[in-house]
PDB file of N, CA and C in Angstrom:
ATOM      1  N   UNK A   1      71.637  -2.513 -25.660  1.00  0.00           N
ATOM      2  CA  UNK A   1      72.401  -2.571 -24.446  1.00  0.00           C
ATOM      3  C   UNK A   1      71.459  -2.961 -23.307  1.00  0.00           C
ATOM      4  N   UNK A   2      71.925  -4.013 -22.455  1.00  0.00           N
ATOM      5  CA  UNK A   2      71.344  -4.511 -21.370  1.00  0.00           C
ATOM      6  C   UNK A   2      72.208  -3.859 -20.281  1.00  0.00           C
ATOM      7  N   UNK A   3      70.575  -3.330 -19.312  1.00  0.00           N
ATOM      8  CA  UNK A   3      71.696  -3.135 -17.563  1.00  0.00           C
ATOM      9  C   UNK A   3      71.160  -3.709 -17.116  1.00  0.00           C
ATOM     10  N   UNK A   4      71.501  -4.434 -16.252  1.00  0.00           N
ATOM     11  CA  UNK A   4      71.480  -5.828 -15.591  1.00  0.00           C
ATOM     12  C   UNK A   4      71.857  -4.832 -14.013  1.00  0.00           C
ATOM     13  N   UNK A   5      71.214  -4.710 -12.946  1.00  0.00           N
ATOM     14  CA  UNK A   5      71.657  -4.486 -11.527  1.00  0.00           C
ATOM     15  C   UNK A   5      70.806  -5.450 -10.629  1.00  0.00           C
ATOM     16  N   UNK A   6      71.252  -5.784  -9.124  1.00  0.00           N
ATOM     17  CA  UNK A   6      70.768  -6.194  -8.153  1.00  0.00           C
ATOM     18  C   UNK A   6      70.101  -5.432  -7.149  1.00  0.00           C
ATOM     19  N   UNK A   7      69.222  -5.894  -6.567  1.00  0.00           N
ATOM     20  CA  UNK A   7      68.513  -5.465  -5.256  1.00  0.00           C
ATOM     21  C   UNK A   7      68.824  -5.774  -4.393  1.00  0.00           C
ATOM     22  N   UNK A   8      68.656  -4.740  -3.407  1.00  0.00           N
ATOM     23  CA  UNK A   8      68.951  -5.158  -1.185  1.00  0.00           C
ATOM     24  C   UNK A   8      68.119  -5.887  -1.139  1.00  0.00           C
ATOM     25  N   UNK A   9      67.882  -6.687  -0.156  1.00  0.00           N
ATOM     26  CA  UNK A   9      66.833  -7.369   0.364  1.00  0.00           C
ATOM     27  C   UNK A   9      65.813  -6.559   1.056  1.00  0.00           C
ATOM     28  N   UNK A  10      66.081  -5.470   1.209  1.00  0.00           N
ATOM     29  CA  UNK A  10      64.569  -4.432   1.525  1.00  0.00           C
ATOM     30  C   UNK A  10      64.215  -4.407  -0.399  1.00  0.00           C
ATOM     31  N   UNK A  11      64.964  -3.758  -0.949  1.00  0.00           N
ATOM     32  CA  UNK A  11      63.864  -3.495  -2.228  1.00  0.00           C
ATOM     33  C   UNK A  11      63.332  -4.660  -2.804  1.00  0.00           C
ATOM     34  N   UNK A  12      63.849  -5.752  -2.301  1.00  0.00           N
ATOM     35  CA  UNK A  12      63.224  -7.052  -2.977  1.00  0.00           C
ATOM     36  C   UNK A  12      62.161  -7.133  -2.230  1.00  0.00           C
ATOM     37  N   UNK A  13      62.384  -7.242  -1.062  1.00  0.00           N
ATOM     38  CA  UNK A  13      60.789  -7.494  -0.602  1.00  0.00           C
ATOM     39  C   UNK A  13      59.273  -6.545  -0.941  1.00  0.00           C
ATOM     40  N   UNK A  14      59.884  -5.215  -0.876  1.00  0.00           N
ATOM     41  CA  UNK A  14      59.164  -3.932  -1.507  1.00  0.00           C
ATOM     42  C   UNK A  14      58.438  -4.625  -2.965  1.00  0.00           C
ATOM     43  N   UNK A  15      59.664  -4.703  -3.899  1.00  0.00           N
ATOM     44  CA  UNK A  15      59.090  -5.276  -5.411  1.00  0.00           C
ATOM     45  C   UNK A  15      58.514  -6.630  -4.723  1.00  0.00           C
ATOM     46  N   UNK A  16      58.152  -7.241  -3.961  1.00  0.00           N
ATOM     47  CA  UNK A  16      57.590  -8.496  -3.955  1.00  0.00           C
ATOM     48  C   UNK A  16      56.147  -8.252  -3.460  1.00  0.00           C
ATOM     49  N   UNK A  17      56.121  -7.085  -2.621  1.00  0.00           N
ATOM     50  CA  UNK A  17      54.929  -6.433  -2.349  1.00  0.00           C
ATOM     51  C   UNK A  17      54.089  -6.039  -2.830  1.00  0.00           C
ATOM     52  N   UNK A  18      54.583  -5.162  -4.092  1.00  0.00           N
ATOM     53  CA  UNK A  18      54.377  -4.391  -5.349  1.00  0.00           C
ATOM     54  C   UNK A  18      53.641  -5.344  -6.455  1.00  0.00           C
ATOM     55  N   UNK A  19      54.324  -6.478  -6.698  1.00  0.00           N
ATOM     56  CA  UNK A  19      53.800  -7.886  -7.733  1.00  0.00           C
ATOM     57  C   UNK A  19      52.437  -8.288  -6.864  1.00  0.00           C
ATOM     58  N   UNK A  20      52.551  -8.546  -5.635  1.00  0.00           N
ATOM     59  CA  UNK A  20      51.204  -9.368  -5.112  1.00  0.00           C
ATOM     60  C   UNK A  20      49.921  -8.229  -4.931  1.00  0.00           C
ATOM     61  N   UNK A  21      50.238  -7.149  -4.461  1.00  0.00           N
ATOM     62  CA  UNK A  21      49.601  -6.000  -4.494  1.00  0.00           C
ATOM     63  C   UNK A  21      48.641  -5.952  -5.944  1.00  0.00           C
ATOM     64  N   UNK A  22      49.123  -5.651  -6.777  1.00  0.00           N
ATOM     65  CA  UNK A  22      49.127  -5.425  -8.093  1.00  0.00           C
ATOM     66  C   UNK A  22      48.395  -6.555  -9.426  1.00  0.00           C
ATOM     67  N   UNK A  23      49.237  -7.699  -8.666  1.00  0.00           N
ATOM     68  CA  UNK A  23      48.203  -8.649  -9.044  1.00  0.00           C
ATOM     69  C   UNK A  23      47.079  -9.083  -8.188  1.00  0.00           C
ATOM     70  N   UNK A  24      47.048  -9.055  -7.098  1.00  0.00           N
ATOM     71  CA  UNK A  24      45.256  -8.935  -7.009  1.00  0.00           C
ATOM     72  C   UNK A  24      44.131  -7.726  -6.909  1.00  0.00           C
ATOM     73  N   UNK A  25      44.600  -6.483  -7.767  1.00  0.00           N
ATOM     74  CA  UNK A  25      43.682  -5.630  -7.914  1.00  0.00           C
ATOM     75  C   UNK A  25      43.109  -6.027  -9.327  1.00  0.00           C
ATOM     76  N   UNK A  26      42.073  -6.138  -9.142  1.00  0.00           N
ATOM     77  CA  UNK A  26      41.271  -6.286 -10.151  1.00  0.00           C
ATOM     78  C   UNK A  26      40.458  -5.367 -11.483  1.00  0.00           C
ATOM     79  N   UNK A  27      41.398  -4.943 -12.131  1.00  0.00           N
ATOM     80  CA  UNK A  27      41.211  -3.425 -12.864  1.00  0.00           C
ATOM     81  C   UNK A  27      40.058  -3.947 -13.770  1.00  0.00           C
ATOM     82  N   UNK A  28      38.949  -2.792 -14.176  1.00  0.00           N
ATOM     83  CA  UNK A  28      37.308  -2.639 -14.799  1.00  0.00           C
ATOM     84  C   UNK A  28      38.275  -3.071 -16.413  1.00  0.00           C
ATOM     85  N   UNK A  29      37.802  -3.886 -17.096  1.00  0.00           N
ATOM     86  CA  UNK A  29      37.577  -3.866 -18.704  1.00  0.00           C
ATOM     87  C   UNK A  29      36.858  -3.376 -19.248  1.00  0.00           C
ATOM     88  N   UNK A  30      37.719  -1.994 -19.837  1.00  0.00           N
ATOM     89  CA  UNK A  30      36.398  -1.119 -20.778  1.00  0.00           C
ATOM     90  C   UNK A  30      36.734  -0.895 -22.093  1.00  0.00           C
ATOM     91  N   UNK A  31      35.656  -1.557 -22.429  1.00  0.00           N
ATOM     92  CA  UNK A  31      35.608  -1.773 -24.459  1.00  0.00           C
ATOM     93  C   UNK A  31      34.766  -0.588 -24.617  1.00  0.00           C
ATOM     94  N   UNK A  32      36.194  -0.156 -25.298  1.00  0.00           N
ATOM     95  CA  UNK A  32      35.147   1.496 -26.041  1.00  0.00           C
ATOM     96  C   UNK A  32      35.557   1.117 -27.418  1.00  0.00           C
ATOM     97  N   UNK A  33      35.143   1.863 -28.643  1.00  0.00           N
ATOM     98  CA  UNK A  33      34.932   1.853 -29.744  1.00  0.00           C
ATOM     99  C   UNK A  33      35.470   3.145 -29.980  1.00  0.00           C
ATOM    100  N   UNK A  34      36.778   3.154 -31.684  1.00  0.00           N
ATOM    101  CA  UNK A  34      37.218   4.247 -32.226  1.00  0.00           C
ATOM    102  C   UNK A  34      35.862   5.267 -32.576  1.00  0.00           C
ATOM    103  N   UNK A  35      34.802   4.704 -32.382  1.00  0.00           N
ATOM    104  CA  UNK A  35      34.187   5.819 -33.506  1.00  0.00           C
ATOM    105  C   UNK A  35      33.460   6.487 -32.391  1.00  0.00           C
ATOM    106  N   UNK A  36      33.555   6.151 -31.220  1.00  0.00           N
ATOM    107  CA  UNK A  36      32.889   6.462 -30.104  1.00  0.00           C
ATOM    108  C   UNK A  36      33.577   7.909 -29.981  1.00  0.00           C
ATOM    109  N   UNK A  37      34.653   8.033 -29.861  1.00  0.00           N
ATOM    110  CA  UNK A  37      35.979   9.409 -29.356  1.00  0.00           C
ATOM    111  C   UNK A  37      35.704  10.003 -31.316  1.00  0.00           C
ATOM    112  N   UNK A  38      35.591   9.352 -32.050  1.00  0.00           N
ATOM    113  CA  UNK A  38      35.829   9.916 -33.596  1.00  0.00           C
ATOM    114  C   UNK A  38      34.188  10.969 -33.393  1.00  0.00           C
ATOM    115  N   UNK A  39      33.238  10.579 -32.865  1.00  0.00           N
ATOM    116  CA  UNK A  39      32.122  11.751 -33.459  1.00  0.00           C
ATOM    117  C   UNK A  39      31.953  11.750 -31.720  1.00  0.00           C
ATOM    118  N   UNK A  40      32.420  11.756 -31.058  1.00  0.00           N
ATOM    119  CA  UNK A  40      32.256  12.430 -29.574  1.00  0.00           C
ATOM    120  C   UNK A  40      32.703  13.527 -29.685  1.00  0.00           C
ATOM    121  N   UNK A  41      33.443  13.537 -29.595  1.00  0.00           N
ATOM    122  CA  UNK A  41      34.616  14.915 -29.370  1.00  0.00           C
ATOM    123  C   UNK A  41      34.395  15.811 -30.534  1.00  0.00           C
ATOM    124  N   UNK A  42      33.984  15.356 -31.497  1.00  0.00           N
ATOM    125  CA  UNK A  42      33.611  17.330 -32.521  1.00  0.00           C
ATOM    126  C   UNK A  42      32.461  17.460 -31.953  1.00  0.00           C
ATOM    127  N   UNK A  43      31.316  16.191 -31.707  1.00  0.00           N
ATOM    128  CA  UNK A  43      30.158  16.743 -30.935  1.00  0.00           C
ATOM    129  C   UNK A  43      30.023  17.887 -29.701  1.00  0.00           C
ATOM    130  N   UNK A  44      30.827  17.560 -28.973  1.00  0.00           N
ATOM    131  CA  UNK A  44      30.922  17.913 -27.813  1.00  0.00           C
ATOM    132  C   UNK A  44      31.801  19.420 -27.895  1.00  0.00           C
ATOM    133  N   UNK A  45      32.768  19.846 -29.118  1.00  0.00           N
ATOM    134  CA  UNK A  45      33.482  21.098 -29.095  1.00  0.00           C
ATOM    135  C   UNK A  45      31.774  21.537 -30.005  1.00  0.00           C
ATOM    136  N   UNK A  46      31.322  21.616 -30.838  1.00  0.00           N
ATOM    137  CA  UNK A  46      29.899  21.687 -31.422  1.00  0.00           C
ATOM    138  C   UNK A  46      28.981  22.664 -30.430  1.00  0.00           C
ATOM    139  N   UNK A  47      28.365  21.478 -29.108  1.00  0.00           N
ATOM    140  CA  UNK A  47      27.349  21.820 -28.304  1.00  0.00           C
ATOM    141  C   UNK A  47      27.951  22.724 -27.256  1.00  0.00           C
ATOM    142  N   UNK A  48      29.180  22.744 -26.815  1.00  0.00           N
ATOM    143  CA  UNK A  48      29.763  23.602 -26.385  1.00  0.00           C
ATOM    144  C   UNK A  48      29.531  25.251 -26.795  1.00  0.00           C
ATOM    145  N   UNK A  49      30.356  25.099 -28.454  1.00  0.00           N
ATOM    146  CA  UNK A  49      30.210  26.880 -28.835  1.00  0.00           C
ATOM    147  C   UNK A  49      29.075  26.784 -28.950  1.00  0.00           C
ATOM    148  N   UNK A  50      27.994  26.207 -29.379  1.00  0.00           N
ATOM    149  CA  UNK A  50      26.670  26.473 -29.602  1.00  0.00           C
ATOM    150  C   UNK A  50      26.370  27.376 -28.225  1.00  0.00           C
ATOM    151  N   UNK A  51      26.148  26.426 -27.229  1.00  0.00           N
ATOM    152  CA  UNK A  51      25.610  27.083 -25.565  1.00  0.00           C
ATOM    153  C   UNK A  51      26.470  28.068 -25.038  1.00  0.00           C
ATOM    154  N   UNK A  52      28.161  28.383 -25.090  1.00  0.00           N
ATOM    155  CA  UNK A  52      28.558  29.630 -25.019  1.00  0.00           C
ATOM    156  C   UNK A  52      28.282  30.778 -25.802  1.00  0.00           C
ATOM    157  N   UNK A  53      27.557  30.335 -27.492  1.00  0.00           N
ATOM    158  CA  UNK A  53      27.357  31.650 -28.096  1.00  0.00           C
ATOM    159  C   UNK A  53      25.985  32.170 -27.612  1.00  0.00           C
ATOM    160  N   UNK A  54      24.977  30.549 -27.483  1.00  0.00           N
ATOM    161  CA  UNK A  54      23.433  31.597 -26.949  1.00  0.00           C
ATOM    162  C   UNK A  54      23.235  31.610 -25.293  1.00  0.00           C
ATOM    163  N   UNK A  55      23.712  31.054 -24.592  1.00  0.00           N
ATOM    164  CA  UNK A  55      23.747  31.463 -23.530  1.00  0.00           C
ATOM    165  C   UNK A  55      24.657  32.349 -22.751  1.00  0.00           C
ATOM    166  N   UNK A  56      25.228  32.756 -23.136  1.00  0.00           N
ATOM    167  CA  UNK A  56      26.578  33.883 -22.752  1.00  0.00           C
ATOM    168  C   UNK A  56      27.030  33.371 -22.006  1.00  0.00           C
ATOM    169  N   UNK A  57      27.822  32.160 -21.461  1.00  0.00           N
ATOM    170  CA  UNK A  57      28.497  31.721 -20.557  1.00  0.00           C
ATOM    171  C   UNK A  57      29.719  32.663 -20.095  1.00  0.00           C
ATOM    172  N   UNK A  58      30.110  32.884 -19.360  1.00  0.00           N
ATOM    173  CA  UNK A  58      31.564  33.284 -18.468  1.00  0.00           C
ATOM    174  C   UNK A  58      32.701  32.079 -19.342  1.00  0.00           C
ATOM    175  N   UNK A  59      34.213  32.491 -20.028  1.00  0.00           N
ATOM    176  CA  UNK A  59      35.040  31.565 -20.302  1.00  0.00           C
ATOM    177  C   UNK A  59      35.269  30.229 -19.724  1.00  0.00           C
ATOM    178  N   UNK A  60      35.523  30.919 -18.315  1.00  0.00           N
ATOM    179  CA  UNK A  60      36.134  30.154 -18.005  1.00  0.00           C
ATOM    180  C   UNK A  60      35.091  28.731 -17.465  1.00  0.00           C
ATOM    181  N   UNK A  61      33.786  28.638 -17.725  1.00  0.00           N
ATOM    182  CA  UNK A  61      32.735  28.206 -17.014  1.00  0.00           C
ATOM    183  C   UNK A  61      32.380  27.151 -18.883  1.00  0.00           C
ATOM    184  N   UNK A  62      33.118  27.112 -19.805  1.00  0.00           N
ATOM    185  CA  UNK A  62      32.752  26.406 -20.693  1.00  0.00           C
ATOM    186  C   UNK A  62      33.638  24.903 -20.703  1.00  0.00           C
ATOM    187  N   UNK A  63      34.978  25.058 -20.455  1.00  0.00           N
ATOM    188  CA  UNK A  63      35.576  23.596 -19.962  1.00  0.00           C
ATOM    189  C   UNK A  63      34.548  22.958 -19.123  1.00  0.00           C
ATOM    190  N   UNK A  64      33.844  23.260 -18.354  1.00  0.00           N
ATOM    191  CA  UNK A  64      32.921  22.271 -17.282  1.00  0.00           C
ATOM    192  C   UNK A  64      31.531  21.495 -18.200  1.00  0.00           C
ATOM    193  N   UNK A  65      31.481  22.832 -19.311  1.00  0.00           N
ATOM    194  CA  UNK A  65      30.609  21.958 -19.836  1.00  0.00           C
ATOM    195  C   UNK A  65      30.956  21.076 -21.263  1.00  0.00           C
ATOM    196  N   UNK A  66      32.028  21.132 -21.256  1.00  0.00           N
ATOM    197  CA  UNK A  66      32.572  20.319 -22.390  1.00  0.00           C
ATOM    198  C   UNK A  66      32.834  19.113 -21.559  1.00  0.00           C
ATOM    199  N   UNK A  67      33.127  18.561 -19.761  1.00  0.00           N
ATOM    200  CA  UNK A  67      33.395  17.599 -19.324  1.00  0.00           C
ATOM    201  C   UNK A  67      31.807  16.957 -19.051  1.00  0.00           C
ATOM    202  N   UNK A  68      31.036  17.963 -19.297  1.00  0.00           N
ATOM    203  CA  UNK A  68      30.105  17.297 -18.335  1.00  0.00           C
ATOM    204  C   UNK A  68      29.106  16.843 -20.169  1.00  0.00           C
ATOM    205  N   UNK A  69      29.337  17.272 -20.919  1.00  0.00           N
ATOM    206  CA  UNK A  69      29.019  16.729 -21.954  1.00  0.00           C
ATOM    207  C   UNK A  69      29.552  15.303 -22.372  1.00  0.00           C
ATOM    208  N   UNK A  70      31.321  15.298 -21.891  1.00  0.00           N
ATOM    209  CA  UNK A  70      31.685  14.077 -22.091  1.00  0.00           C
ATOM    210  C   UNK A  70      31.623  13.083 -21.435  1.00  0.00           C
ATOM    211  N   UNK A  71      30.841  13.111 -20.338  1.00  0.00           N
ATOM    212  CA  UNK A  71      30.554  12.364 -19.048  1.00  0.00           C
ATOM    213  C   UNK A  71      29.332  12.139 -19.764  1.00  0.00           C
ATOM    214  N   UNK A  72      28.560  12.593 -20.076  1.00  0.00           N
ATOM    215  CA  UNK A  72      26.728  12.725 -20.510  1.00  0.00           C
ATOM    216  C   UNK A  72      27.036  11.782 -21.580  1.00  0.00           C
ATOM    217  N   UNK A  73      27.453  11.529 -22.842  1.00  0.00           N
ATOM    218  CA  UNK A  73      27.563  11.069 -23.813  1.00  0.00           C
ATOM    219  C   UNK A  73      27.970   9.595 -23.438  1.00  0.00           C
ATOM    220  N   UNK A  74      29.680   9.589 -22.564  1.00  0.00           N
ATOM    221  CA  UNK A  74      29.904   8.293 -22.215  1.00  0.00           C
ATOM    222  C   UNK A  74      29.132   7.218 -21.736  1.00  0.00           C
ATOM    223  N   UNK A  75      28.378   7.850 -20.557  1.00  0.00           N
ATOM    224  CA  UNK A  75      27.734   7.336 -19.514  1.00  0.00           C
ATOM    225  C   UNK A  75      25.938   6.677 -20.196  1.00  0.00           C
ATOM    226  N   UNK A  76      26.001   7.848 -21.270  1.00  0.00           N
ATOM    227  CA  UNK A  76      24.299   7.634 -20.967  1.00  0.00           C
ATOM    228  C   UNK A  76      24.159   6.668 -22.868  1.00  0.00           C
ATOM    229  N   UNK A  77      25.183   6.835 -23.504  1.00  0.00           N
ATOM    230  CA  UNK A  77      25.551   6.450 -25.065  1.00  0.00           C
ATOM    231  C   UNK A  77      26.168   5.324 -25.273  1.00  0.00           C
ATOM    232  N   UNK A  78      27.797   5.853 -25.189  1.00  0.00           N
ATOM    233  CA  UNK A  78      29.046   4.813 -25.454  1.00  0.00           C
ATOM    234  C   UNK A  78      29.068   3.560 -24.469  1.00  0.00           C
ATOM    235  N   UNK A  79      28.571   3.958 -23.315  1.00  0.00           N
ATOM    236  CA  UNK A  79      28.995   2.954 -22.041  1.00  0.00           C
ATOM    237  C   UNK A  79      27.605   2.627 -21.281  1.00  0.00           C
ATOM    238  N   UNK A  80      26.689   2.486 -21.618  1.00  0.00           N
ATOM    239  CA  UNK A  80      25.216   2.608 -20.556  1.00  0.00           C
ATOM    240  C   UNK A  80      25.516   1.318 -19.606  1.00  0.00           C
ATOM    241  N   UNK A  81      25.998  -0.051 -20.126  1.00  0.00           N
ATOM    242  CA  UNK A  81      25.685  -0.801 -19.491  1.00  0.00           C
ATOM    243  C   UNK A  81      27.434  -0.571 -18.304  1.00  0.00           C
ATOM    244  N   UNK A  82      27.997   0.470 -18.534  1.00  0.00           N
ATOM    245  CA  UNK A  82      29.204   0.022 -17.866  1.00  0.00           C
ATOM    246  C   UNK A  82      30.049   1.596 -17.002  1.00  0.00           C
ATOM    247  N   UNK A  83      29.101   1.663 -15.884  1.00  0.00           N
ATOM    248  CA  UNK A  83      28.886   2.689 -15.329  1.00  0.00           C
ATOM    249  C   UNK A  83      30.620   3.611 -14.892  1.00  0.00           C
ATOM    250  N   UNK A  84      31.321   2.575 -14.727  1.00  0.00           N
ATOM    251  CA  UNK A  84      32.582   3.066 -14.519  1.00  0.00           C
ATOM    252  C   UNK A  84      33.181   3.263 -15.324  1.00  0.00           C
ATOM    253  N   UNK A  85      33.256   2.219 -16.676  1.00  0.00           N
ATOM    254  CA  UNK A  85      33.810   2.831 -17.729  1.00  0.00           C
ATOM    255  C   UNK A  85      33.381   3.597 -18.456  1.00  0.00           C
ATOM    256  N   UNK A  86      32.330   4.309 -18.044  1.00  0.00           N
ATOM    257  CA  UNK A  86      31.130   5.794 -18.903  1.00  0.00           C
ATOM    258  C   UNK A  86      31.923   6.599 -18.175  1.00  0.00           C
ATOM    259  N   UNK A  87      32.284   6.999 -16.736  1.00  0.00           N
ATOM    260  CA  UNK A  87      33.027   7.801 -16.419  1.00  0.00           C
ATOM    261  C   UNK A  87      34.164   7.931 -16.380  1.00  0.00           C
ATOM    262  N   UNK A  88      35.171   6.849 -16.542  1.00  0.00           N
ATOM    263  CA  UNK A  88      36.414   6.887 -17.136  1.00  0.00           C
ATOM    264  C   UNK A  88      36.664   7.467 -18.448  1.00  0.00           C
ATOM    265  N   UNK A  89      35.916   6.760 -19.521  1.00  0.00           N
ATOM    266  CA  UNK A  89      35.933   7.254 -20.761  1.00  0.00           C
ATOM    267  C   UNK A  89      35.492   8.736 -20.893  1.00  0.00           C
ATOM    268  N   UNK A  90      34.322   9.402 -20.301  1.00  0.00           N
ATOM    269  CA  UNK A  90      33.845  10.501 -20.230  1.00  0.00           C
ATOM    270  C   UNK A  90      34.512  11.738 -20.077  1.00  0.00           C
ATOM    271  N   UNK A  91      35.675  11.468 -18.927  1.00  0.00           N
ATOM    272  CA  UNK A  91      36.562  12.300 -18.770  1.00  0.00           C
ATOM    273  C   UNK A  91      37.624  12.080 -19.340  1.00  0.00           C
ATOM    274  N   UNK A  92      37.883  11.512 -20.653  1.00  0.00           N
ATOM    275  CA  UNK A  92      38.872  11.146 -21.540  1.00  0.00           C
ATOM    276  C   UNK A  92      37.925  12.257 -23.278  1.00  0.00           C
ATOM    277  N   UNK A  93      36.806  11.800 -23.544  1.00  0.00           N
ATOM    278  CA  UNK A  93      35.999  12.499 -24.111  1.00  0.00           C
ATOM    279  C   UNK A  93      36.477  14.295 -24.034  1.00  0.00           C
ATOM    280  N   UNK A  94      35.994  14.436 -22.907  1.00  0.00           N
ATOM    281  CA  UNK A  94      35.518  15.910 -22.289  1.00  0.00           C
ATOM    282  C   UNK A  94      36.586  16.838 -22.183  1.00  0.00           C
ATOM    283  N   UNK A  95      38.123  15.998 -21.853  1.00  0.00           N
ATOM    284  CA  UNK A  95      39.166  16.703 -22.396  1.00  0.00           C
ATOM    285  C   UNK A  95      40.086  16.723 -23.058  1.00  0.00           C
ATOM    286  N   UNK A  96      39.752  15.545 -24.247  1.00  0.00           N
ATOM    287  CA  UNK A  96      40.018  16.019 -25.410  1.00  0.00           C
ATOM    288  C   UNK A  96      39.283  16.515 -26.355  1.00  0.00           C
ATOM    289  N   UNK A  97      38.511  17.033 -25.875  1.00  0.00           N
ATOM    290  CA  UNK A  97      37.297  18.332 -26.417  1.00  0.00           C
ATOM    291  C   UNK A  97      38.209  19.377 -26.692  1.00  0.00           C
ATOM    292  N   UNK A  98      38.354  19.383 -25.000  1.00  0.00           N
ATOM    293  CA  UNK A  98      39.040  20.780 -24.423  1.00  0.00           C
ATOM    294  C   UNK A  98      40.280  21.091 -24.972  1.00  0.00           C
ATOM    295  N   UNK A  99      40.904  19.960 -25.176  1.00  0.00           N
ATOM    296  CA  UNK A  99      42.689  20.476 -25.698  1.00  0.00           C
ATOM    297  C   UNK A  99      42.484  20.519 -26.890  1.00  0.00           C
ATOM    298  N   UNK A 100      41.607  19.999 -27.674  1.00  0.00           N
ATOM    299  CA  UNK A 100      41.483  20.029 -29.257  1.00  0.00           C
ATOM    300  C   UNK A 100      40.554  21.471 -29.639  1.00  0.00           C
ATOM    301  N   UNK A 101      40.355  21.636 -28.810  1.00  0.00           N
ATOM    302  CA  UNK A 101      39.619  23.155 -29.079  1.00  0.00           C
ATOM    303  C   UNK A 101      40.682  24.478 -29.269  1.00  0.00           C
ATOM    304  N   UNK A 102      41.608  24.169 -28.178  1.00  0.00           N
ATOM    305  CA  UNK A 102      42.643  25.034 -27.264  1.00  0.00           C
ATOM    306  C   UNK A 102      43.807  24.740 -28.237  1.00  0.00           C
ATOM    307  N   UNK A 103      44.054  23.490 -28.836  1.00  0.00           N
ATOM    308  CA  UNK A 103      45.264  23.976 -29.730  1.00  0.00           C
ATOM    309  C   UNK A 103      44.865  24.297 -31.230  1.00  0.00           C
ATOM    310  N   UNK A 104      43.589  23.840 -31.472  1.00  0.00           N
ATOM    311  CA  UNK A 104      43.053  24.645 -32.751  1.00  0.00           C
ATOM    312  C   UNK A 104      42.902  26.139 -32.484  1.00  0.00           C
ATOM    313  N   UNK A 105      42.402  26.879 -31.750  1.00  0.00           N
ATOM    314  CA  UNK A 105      42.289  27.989 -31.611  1.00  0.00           C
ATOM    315  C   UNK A 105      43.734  28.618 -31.541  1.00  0.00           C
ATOM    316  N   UNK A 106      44.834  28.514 -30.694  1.00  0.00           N
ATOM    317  CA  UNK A 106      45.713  28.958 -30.981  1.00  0.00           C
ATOM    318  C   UNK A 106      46.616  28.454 -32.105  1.00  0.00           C
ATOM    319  N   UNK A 107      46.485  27.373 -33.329  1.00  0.00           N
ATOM    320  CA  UNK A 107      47.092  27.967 -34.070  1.00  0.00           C
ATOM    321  C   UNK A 107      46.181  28.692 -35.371  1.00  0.00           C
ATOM    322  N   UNK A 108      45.245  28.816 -34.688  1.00  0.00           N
ATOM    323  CA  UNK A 108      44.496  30.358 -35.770  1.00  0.00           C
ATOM    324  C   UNK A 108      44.651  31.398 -35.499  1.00  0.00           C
ATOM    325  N   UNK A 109      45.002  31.500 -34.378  1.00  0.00           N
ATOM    326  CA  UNK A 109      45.513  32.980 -33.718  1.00  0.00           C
ATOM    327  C   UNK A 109      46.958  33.318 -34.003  1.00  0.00           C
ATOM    328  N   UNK A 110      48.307  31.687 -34.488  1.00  0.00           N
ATOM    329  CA  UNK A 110      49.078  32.099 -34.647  1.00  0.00           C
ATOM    330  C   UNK A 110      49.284  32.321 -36.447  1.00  0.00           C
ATOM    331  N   UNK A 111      48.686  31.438 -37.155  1.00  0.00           N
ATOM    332  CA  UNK A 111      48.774  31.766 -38.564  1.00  0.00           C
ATOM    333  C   UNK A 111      47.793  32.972 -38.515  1.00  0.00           C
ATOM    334  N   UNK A 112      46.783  33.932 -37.895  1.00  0.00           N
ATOM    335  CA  UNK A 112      46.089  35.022 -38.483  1.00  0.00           C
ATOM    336  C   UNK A 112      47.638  36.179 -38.000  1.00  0.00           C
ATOM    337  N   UNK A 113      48.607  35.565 -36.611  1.00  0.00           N
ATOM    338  CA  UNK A 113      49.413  36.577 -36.485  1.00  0.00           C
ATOM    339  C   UNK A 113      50.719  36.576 -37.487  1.00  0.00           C
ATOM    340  N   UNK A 114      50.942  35.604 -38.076  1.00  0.00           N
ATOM    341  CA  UNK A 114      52.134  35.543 -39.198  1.00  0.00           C
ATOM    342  C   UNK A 114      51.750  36.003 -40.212  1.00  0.00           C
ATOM    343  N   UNK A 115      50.255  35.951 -40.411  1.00  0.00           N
ATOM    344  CA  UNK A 115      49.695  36.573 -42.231  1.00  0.00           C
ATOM    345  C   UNK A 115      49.633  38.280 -41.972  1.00  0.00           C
ATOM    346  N   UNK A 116      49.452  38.901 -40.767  1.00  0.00           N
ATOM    347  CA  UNK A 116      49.577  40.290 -40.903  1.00  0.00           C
ATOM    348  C   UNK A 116      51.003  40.641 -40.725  1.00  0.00           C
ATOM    349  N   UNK A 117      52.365  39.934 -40.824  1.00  0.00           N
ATOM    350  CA  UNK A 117      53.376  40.736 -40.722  1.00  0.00           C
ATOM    351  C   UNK A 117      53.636  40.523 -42.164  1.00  0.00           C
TER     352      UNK A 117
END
């Protein structure tokens, strides 16, 4: 099914704004590599528990270093020659550290809570 509607002549000019706008921003090309995010990110959940188990970090003070690991890796590894896309990618790294940590952990917390009933 096609919907087909018209524009006022304010939203046309708006969308005409929007096209020229848009086409002359000039967005960064960043070539990252699958295997870059494939051994980043267990690295980085890895050096994480490592430094919260021997340094006793505070909880809530270990997400910062799972970003700043994935910033470290992007920037100084995956991306050296491509300073913006080390920090784009980095903070793509760093939290999917974080959510892959956070939904593994809770569902071990929820299969250890279904095996004791």
């Amino acid at each position: 099914m096609v919907y087909q509607f018209e524009l006022n002549k304010n939203q046309q000019n708006t969308h005409n704004k929007l096209k020229k706008v848009c086409s002359a921003v000039d967005f960064p090309a960043i070539q990252t590599n699958f295997w870059d995010a494939v051994f980043a990110i267990p690295i980085i959940i890895v050096l994480t528990q490592l430094i919260k188990v021997y340094f006793k970090l505070p909880k809530w003070f270990v997400p910062t270093i799972a970003l700043l690991f994935g910033l470290g890796i992007s920037i100084f590894i995956s991306h050296k020659h491509n300073t913006l896309g080390g920090i784009f990618m980095g903070w793509f790294y760093g939290y999917a550290a974080i959510g892959t940590y956070a939904s593994l952990k809770t569902n071990i917390i929820s299969f250890r809570n279904k095996q004791k009933k």
